[in-house]
C-alpha atoms as a PDB file:
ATOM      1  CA  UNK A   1       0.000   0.000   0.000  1.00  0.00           C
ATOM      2  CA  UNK A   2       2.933   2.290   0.455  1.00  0.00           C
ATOM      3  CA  UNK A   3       4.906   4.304  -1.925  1.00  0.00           C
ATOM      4  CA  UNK A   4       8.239   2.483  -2.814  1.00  0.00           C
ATOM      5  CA  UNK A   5      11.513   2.847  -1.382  1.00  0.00           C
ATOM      6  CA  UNK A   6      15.190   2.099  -2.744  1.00  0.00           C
ATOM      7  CA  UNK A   7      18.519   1.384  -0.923  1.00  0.00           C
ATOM      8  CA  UNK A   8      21.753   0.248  -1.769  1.00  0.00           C
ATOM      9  CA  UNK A   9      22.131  -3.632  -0.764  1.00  0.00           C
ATOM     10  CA  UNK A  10      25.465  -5.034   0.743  1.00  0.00           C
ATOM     11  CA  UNK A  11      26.204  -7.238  -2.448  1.00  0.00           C
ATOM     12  CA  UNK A  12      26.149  -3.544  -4.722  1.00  0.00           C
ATOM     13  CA  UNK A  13      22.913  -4.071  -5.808  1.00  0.00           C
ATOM     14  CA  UNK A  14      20.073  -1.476  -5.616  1.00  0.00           C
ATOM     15  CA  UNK A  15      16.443  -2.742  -4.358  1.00  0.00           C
ATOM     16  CA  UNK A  16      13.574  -1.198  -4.834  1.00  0.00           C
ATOM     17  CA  UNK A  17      10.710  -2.467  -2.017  1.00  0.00           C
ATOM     18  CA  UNK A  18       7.072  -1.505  -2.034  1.00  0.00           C
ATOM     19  CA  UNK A  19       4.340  -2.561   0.461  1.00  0.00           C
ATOM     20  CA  UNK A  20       1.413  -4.130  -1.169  1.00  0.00           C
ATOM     21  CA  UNK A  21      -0.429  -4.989   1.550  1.00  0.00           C
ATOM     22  CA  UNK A  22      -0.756  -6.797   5.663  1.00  0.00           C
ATOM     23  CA  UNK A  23      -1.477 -10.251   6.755  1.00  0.00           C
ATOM     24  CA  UNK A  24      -3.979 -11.449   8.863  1.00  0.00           C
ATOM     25  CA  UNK A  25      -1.107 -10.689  11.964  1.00  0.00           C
ATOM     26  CA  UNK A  26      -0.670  -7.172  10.656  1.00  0.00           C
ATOM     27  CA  UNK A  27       2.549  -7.774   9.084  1.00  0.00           C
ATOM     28  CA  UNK A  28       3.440  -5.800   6.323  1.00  0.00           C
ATOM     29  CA  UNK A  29       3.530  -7.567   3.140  1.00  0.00           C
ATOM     30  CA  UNK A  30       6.327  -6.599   0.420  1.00  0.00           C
ATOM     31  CA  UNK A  31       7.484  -6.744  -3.177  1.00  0.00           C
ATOM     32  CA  UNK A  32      10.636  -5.754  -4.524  1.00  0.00           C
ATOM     33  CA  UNK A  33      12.818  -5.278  -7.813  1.00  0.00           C
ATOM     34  CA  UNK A  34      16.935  -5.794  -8.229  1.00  0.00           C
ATOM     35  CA  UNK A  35      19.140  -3.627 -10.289  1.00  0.00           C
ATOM     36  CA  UNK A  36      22.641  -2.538 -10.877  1.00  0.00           C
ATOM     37  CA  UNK A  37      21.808   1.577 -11.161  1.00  0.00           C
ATOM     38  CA  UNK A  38      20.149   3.063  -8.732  1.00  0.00           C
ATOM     39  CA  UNK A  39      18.390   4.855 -12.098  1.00  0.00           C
ATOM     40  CA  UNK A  40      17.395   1.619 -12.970  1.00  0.00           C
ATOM     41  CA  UNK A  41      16.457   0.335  -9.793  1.00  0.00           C
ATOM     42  CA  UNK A  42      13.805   3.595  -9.691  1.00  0.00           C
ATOM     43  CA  UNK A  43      12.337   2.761 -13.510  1.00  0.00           C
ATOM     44  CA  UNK A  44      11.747  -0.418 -12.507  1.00  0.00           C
ATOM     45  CA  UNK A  45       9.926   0.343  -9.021  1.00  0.00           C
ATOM     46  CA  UNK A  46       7.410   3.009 -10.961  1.00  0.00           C
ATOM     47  CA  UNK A  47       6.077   0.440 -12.801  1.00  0.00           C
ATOM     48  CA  UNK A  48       6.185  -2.090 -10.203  1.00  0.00           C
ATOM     49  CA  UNK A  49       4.212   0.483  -8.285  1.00  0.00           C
ATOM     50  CA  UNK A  50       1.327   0.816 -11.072  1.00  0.00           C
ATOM     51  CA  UNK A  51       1.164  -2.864 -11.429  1.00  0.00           C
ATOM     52  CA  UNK A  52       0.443  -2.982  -7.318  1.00  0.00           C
ATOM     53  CA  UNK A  53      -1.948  -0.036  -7.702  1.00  0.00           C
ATOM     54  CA  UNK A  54      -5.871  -1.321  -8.220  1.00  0.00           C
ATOM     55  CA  UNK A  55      -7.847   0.786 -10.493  1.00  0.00           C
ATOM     56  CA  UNK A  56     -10.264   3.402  -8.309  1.00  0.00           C
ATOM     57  CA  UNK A  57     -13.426   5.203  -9.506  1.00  0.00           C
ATOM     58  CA  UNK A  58     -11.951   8.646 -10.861  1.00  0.00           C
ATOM     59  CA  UNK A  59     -14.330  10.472  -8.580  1.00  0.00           C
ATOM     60  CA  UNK A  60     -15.522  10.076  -5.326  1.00  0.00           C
ATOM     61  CA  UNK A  61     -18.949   8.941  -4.543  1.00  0.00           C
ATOM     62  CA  UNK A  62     -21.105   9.471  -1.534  1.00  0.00           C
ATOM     63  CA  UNK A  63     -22.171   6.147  -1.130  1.00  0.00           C
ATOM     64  CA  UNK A  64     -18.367   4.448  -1.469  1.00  0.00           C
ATOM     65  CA  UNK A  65     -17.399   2.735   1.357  1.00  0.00           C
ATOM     66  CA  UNK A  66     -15.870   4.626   4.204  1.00  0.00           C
ATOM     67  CA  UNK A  67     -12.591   2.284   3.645  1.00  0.00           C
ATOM     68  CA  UNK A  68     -12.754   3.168  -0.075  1.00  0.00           C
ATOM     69  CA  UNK A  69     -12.796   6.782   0.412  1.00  0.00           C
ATOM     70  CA  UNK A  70     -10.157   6.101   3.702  1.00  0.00           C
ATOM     71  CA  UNK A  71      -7.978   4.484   0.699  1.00  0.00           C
ATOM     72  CA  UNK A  72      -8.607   7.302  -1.975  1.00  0.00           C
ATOM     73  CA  UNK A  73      -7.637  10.172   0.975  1.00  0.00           C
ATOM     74  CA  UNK A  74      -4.467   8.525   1.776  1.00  0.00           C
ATOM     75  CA  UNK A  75      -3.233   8.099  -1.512  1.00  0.00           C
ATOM     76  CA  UNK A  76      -4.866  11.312  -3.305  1.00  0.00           C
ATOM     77  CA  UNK A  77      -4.155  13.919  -0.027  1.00  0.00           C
ATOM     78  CA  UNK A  78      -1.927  12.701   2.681  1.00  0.00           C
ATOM     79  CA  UNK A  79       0.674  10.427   1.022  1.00  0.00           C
ATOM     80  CA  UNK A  80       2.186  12.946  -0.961  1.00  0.00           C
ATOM     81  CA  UNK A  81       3.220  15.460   1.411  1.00  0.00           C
ATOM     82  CA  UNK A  82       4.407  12.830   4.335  1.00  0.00           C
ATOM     83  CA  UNK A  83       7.962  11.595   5.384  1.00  0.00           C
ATOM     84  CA  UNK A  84       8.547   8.081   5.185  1.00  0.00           C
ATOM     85  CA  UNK A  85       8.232   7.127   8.988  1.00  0.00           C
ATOM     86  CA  UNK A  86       4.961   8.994   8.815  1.00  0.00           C
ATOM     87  CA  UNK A  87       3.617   6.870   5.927  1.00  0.00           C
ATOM     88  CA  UNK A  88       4.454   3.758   7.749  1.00  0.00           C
ATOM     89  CA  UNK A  89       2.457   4.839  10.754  1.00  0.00           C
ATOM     90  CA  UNK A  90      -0.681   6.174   8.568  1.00  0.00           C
ATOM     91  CA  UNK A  91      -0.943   2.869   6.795  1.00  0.00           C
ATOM     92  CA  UNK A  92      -0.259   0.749   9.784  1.00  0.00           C
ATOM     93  CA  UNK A  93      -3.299   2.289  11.418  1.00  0.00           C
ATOM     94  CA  UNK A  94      -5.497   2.760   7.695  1.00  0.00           C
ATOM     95  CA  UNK A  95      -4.562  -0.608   6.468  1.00  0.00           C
ATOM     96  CA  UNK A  96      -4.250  -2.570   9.860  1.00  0.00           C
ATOM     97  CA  UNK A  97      -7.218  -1.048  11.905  1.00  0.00           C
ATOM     98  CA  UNK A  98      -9.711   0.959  10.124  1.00  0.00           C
ATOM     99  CA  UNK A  99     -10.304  -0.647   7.202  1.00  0.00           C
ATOM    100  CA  UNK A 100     -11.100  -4.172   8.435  1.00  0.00           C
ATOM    101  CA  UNK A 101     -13.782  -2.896  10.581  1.00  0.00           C
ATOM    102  CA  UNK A 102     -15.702   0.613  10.034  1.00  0.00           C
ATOM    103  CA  UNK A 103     -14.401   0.797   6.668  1.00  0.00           C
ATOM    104  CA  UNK A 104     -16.780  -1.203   4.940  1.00  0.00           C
ATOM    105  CA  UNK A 105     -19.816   0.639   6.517  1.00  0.00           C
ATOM    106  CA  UNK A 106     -20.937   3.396   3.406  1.00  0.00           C
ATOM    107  CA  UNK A 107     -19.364   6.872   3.727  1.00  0.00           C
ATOM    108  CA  UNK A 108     -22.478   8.443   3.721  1.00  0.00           C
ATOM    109  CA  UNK A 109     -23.917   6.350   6.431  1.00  0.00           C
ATOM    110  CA  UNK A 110     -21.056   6.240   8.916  1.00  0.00           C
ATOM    111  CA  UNK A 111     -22.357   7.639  12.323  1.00  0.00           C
ATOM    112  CA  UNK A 112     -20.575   8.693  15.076  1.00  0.00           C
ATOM    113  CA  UNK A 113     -21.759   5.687  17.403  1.00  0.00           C
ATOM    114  CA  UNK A 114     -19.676   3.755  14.683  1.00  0.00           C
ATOM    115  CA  UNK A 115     -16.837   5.128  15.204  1.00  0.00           C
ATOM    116  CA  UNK A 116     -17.508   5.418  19.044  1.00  0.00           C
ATOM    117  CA  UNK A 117     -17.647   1.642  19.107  1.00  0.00           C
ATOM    118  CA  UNK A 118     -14.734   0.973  16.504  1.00  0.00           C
ATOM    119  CA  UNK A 119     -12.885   3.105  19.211  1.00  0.00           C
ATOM    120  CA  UNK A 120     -14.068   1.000  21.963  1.00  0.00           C
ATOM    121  CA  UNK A 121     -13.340  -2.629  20.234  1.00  0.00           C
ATOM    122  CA  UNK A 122      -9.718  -0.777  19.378  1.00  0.00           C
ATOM    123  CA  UNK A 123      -9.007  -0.673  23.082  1.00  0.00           C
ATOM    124  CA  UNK A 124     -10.178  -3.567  24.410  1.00  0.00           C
ATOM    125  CA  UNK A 125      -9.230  -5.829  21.823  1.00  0.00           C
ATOM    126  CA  UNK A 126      -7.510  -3.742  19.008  1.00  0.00           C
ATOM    127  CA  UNK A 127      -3.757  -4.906  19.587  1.00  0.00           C
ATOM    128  CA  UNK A 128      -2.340  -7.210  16.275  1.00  0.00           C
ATOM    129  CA  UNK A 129       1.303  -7.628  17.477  1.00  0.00           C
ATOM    130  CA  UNK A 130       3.000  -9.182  19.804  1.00  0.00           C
ATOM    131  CA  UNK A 131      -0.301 -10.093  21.645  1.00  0.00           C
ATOM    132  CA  UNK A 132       1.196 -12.954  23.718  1.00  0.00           C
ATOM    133  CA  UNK A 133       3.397 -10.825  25.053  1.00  0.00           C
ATOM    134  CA  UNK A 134       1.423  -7.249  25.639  1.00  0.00           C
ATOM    135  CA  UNK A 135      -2.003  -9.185  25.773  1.00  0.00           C
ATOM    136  CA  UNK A 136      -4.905  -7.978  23.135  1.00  0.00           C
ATOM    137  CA  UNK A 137      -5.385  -3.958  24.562  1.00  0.00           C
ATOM    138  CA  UNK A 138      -4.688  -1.122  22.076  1.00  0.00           C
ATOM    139  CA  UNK A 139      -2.227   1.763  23.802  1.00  0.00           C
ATOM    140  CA  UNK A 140      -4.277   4.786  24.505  1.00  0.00           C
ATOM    141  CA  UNK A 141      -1.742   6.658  21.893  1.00  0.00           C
ATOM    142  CA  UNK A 142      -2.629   4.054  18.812  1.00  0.00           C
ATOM    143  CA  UNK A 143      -6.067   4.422  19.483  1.00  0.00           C
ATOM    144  CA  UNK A 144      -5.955   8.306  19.597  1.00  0.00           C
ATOM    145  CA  UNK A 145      -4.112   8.572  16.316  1.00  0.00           C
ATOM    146  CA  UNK A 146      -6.835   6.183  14.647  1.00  0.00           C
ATOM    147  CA  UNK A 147      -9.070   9.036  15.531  1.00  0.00           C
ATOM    148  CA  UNK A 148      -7.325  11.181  14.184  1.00  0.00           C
ATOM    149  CA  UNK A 149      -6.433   9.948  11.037  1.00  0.00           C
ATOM    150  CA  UNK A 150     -10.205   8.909  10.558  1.00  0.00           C
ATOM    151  CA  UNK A 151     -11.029  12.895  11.419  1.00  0.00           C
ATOM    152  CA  UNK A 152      -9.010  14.415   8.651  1.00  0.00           C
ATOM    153  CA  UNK A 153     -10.275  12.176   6.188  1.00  0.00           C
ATOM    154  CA  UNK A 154     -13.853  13.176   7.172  1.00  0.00           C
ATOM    155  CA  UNK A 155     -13.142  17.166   7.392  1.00  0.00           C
ATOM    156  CA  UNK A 156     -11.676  16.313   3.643  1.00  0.00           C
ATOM    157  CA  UNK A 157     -14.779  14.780   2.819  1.00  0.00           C
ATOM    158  CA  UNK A 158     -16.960  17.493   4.566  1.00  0.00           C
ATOM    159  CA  UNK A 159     -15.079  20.121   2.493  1.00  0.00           C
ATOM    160  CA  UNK A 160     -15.424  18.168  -1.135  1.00  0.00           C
ATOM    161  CA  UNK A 161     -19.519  17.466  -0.185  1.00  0.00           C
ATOM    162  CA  UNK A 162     -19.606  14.449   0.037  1.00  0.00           C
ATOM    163  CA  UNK A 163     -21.041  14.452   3.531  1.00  0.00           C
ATOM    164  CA  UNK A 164     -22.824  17.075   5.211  1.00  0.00           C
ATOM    165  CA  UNK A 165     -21.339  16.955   8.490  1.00  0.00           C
ATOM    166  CA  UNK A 166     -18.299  14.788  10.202  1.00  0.00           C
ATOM    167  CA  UNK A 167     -19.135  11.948  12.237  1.00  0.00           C
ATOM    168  CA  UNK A 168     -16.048  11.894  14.075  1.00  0.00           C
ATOM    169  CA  UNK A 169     -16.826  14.841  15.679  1.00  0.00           C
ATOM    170  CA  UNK A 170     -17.517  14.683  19.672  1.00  0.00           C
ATOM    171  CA  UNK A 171     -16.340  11.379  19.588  1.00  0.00           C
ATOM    172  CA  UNK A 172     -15.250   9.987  23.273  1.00  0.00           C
ATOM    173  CA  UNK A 173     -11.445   9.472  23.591  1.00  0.00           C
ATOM    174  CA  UNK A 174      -9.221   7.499  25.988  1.00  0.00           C
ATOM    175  CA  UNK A 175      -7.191  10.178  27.946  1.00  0.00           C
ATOM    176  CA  UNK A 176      -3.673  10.841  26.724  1.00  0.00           C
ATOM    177  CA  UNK A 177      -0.863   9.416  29.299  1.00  0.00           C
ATOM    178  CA  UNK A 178       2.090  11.442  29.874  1.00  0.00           C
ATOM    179  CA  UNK A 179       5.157   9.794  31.543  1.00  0.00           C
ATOM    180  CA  UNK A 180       6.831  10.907  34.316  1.00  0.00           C
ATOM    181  CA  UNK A 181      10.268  12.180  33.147  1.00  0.00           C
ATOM    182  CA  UNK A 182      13.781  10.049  34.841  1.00  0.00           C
ATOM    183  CA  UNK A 183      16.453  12.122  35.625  1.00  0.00           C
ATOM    184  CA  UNK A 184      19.502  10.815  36.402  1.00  0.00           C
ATOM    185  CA  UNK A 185      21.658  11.536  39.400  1.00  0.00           C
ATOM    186  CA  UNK A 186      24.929  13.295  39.290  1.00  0.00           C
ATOM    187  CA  UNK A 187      26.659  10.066  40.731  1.00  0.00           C
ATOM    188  CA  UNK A 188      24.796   7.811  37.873  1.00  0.00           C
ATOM    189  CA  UNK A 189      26.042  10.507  35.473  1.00  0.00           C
ATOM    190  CA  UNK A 190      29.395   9.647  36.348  1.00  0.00           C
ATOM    191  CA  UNK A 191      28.865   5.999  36.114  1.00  0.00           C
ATOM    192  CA  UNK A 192      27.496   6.443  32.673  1.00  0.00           C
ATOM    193  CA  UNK A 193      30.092   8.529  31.305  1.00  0.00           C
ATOM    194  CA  UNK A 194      33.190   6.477  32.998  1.00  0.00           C
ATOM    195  CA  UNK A 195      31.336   3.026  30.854  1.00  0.00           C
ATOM    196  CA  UNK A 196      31.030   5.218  28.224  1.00  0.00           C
ATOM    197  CA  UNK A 197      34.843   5.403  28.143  1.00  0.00           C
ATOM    198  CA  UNK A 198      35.409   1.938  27.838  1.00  0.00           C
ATOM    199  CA  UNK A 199      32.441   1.748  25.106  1.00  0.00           C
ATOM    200  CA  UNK A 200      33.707   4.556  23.074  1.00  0.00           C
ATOM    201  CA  UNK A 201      31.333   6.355  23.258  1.00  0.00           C
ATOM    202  CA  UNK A 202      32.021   9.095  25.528  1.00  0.00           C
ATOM    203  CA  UNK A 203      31.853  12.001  22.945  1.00  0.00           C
ATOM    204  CA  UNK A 204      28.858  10.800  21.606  1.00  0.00           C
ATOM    205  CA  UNK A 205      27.408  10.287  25.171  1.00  0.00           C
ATOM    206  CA  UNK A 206      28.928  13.428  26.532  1.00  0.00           C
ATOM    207  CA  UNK A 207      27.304  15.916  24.066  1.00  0.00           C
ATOM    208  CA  UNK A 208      23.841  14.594  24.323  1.00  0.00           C
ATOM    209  CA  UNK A 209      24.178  15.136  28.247  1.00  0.00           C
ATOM    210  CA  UNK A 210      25.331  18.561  27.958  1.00  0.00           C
ATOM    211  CA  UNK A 211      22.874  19.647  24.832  1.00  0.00           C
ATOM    212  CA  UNK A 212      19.978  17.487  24.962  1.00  0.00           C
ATOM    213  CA  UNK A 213      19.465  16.892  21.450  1.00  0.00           C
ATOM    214  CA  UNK A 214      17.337  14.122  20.344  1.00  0.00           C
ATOM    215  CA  UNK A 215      18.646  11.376  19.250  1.00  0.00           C
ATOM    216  CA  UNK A 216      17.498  11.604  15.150  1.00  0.00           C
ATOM    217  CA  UNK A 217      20.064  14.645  15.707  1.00  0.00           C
ATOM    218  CA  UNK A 218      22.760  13.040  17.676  1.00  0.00           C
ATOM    219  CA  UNK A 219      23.384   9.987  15.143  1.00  0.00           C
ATOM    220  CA  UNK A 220      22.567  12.663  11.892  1.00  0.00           C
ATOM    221  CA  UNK A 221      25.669  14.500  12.938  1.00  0.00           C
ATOM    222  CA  UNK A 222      28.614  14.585  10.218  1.00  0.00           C
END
């Protein structure tokens, strides 16, 4: 379901590796194409990426199903203009969650006690992964960002007409959960930074403590 992506493989190869779709487990299903340029390598996932495309009504209907139009949205408005580890994220929750349950319910006739409930079954029982070890409930965070996902495709389909008014509006959410932050003590500090030494990576180590910079910034560092 995702746009391709294309990295450089150990043997000097270039891949090119598209998601086409989940298993019943929620993992992500993938196809991919081999070449020696990484021009090549591109050509060849474009068409690989129309082949994995289905063919979609050119317009949007009221009556589609919610997961249709959930589909359309992603691809037509939101895909474009997010980073990777966003898009992974969206489709998790589009392609693992929504779709299997309120999305084949018709866009026109989606209530809010649908999604309500969705919400509800999310929670309780809405976890894919790892369920023998984290049991079957769905973090308060995962279900949030369902919502929220579902509400901007909604508001988009408010705006083009094709409903009157958004159903996920006033819907009932579990509470965010903020965690306490850990601070270290001066003497743990010192411990840290003394193994550190021996790791090698004090400098590494040692800058984050003084600056605080997050760690996509630390490692991006030249």
């Amino acid at each position: 379901m995702a746009k391709g992506s294309v990295h450089l493989r150990k043997d000097g190869r270039w891949e090119g590796r598209i998601v086409v779709g989940y298993s019943e487990e929620g993992c992500p299903k993938a196809k991919n194409v081999l070449a020696k340029t990484k021009r090549e390598c591109q050509k060849k996932l474009r068409v690989l990426e129309k082949q994995c495309t289905p063919v979609r009504a050119s317009e949007p209907r009221p009556e589609m199903s919610f997961g249709q139009w959930m589909d359309h949205w992603y691809r037509t408005y939101c895909q474009p203009g997010i980073r990777p580890n966003t898009r992974t994220a969206y489709e998790a929750a589009i392609y693992r969650h929504i779709l299997p349950e309120p999305g084949e319910a018709p866009l026109d006739k989606l209530t809010q006690m649908d999604l309500q409930q969705f919400y509800s079954r999310l929670k309780s029982n809405g976890r894919v992964l790892r369920r023998e070890i984290y049991g079957s409930v769905l973090s308060n965070r995962s279900v949030r960002s369902c919502h929220a996902i579902c509400r901007a495709a909604l508001n988009k389909a408010v705006e083009l007409g094709l409903i009157p008014v958004s159903p996920a509006e006033g819907c009932k959410l579990p509470p965010k959960k903020t965690r306490e932050m850990q601070v270290l003590a001066r003497e743990e500090l010192q411990r840290l930074l003394i193994q550190s030494k021996e790791d090698g990576c004090y400098e590494l180590l040692l800058l984050e403590l003084s600056t605080g910079l997050r760690r996509g910034e630390l490692l991006a560092l030249q």
